[in-house]
PDB file of N, CA and C in Angstrom:
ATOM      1  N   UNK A   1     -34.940  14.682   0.117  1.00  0.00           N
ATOM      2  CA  UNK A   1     -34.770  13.581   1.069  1.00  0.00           C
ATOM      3  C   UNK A   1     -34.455  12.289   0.309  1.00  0.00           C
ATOM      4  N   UNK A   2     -33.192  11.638   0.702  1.00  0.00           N
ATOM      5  CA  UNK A   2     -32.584  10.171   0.000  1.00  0.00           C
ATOM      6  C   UNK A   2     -32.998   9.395   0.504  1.00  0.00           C
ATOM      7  N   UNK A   3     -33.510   8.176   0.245  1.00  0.00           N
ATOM      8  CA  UNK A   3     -33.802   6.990   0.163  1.00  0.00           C
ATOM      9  C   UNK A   3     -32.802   6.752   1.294  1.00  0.00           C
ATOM     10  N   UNK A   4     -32.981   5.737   2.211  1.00  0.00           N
ATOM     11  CA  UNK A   4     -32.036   5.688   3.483  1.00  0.00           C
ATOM     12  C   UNK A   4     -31.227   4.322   2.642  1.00  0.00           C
ATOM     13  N   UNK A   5     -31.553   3.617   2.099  1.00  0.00           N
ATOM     14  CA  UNK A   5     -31.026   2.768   1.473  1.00  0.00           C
ATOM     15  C   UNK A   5     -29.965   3.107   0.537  1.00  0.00           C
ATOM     16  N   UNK A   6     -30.079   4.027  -0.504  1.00  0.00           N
ATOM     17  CA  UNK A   6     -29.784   5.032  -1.374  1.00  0.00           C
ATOM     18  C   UNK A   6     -28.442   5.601  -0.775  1.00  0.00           C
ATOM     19  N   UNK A   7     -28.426   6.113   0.359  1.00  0.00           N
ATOM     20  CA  UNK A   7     -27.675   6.821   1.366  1.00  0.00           C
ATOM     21  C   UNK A   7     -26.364   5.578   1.595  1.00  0.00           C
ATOM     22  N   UNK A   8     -27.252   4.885   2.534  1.00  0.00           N
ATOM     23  CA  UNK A   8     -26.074   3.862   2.489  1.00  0.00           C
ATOM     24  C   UNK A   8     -25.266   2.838   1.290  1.00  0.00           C
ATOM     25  N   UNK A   9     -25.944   2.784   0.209  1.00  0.00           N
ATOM     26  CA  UNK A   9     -25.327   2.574  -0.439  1.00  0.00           C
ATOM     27  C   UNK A   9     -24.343   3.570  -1.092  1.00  0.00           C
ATOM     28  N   UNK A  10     -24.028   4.891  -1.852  1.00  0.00           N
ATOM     29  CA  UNK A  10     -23.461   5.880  -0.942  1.00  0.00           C
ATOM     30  C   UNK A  10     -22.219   5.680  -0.332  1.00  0.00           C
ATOM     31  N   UNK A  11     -22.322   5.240   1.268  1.00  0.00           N
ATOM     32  CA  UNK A  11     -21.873   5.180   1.870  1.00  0.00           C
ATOM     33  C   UNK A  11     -21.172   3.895   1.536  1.00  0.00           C
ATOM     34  N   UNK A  12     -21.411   2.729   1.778  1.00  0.00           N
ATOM     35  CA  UNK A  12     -20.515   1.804   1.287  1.00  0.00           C
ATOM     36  C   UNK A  12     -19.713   1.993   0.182  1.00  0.00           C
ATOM     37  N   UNK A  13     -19.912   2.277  -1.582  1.00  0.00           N
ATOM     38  CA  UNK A  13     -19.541   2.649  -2.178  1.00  0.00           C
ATOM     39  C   UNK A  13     -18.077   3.759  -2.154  1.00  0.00           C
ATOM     40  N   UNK A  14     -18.681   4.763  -0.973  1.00  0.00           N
ATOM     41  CA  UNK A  14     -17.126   5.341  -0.642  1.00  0.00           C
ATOM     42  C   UNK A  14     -16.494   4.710  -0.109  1.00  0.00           C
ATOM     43  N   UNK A  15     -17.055   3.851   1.225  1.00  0.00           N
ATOM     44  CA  UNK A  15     -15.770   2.715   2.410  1.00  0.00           C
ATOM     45  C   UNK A  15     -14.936   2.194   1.186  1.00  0.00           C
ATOM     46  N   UNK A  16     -15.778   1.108  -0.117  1.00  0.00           N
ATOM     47  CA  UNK A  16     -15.020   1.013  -0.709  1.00  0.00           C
ATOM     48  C   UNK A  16     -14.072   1.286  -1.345  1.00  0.00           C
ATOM     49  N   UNK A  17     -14.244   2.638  -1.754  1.00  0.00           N
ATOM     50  CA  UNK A  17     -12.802   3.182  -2.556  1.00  0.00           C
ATOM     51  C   UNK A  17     -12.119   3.480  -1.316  1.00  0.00           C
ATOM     52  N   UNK A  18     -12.226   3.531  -0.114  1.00  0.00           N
ATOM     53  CA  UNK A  18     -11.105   3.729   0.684  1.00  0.00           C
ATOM     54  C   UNK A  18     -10.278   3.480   1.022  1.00  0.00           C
ATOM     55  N   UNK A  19     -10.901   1.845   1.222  1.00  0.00           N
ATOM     56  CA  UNK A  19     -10.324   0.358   1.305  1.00  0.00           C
ATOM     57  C   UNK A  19      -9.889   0.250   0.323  1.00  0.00           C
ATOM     58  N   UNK A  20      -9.738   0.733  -0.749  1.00  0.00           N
ATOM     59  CA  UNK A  20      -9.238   0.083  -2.461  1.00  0.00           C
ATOM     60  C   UNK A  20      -7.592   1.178  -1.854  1.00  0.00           C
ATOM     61  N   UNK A  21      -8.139   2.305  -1.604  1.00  0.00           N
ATOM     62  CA  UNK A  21      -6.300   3.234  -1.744  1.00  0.00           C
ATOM     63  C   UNK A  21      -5.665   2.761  -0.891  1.00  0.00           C
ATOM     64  N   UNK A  22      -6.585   2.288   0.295  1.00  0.00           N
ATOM     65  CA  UNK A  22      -6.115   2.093   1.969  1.00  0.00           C
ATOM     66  C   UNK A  22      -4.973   0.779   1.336  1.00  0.00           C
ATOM     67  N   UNK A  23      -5.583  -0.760   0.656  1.00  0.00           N
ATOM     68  CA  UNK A  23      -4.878  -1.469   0.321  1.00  0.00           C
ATOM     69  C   UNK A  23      -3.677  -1.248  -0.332  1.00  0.00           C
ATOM     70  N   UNK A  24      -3.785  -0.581  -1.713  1.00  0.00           N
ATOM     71  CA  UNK A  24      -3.180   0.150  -2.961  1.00  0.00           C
ATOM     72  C   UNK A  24      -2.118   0.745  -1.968  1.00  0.00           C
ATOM     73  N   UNK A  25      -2.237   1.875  -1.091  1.00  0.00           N
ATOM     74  CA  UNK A  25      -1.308   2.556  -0.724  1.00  0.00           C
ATOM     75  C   UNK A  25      -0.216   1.527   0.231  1.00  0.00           C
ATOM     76  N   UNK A  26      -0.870   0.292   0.943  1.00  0.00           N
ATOM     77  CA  UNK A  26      -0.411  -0.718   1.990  1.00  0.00           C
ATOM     78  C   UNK A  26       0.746  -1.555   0.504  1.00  0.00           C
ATOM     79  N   UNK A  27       0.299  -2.048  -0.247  1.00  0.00           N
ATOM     80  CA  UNK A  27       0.897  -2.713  -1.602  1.00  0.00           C
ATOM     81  C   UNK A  27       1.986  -1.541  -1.534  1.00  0.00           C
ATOM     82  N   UNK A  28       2.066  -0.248  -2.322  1.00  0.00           N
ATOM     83  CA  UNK A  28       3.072   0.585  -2.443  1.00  0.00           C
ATOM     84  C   UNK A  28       4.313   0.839  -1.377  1.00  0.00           C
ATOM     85  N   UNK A  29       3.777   0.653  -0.173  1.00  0.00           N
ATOM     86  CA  UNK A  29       4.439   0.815   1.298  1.00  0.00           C
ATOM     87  C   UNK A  29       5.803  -0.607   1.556  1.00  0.00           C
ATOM     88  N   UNK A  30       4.783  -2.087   1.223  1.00  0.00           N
ATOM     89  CA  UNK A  30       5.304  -3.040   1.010  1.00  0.00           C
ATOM     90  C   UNK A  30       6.728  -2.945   0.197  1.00  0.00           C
ATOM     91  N   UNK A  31       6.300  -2.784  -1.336  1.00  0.00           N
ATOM     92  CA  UNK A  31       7.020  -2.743  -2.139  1.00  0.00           C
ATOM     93  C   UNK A  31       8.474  -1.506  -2.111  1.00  0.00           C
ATOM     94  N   UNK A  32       8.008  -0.751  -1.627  1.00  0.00           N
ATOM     95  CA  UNK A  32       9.205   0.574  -0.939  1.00  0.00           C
ATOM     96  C   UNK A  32       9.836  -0.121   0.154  1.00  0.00           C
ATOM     97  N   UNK A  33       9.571  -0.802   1.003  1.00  0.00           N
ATOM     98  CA  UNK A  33       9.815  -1.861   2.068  1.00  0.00           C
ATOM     99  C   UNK A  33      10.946  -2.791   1.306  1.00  0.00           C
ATOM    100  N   UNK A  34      10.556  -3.813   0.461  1.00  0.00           N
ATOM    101  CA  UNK A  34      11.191  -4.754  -0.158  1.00  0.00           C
ATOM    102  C   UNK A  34      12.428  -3.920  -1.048  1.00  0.00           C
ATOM    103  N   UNK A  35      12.245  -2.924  -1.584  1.00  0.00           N
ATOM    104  CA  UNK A  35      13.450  -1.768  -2.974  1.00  0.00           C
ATOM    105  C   UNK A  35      14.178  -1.961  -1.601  1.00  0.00           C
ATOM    106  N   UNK A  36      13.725  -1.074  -0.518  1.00  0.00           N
ATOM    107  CA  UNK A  36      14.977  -0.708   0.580  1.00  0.00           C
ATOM    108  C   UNK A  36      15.852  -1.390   0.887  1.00  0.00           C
ATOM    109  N   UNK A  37      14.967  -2.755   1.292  1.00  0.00           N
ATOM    110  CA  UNK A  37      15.680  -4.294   1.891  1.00  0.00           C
ATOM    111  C   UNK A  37      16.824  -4.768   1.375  1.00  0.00           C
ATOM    112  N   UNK A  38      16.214  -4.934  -0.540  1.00  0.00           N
ATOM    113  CA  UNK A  38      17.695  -5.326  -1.191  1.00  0.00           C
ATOM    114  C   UNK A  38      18.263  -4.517  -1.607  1.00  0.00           C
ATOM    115  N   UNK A  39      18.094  -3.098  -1.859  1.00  0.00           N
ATOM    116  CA  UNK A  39      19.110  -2.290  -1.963  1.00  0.00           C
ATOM    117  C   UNK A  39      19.997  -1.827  -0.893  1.00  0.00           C
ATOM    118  N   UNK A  40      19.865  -1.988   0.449  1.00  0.00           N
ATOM    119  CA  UNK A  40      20.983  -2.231   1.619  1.00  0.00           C
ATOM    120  C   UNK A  40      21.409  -3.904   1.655  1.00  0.00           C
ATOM    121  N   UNK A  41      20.587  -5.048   1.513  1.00  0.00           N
ATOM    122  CA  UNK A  41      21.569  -5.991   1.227  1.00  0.00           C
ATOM    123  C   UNK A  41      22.336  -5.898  -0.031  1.00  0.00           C
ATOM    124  N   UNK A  42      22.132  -5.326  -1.212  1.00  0.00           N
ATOM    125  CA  UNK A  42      23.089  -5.519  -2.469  1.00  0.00           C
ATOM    126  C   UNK A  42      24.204  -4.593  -2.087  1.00  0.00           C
ATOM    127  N   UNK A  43      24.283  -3.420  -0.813  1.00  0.00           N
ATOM    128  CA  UNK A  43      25.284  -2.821  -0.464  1.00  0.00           C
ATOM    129  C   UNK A  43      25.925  -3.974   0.320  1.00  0.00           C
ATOM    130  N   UNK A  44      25.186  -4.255   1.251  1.00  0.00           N
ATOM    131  CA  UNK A  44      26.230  -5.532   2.261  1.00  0.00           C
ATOM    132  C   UNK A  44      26.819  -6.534   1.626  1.00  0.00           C
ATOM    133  N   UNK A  45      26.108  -6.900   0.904  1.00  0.00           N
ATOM    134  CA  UNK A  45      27.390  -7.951  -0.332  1.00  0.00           C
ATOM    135  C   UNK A  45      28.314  -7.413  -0.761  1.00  0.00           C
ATOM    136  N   UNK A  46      27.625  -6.389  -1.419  1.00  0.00           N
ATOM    137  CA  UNK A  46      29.063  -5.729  -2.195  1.00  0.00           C
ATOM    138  C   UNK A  46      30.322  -5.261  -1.160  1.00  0.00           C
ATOM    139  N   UNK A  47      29.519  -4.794  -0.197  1.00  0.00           N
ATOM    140  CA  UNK A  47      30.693  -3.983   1.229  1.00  0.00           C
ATOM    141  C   UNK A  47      31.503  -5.601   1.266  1.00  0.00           C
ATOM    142  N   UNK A  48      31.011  -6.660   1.349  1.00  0.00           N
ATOM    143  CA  UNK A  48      31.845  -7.817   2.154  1.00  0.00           C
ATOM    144  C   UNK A  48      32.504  -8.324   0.847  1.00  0.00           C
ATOM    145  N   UNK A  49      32.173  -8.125  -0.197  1.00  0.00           N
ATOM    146  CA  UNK A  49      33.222  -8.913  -1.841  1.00  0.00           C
ATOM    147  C   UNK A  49      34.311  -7.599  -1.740  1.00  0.00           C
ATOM    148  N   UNK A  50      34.060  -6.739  -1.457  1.00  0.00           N
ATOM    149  CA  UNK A  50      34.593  -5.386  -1.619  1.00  0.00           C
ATOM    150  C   UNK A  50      35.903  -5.601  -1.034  1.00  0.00           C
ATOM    151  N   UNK A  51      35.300  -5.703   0.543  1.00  0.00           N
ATOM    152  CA  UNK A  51      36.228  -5.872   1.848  1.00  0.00           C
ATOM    153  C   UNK A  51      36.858  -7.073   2.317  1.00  0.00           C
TER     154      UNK A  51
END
């Protein structure tokens, strides 16, 4: 039998790493977001110097 304190700490300790990937993975999402953005605007420039 754990300490109920014990337990929840525990428990917070995991929320935290969850919240750490949950962010981490939100940052990675962003940044795949932003590659996409200017790599279809560096096509639309180029399409309009092109054209």
């Amino acid at each position: 039998m754990t300490h109920p304190f014990t337990r929840n700490l525990g428990l917070l300790t995991v929320n935290e790493s969850i919240i750490t990937k949950a962010k981490n993975r939100s940052l990675t999402v962003t940044w795949l977001i932003l590659l996409a953005v200017l790599a279809l605007w560096t096509l639309w420039i180029g399409n309009l110097v092109i054209g």
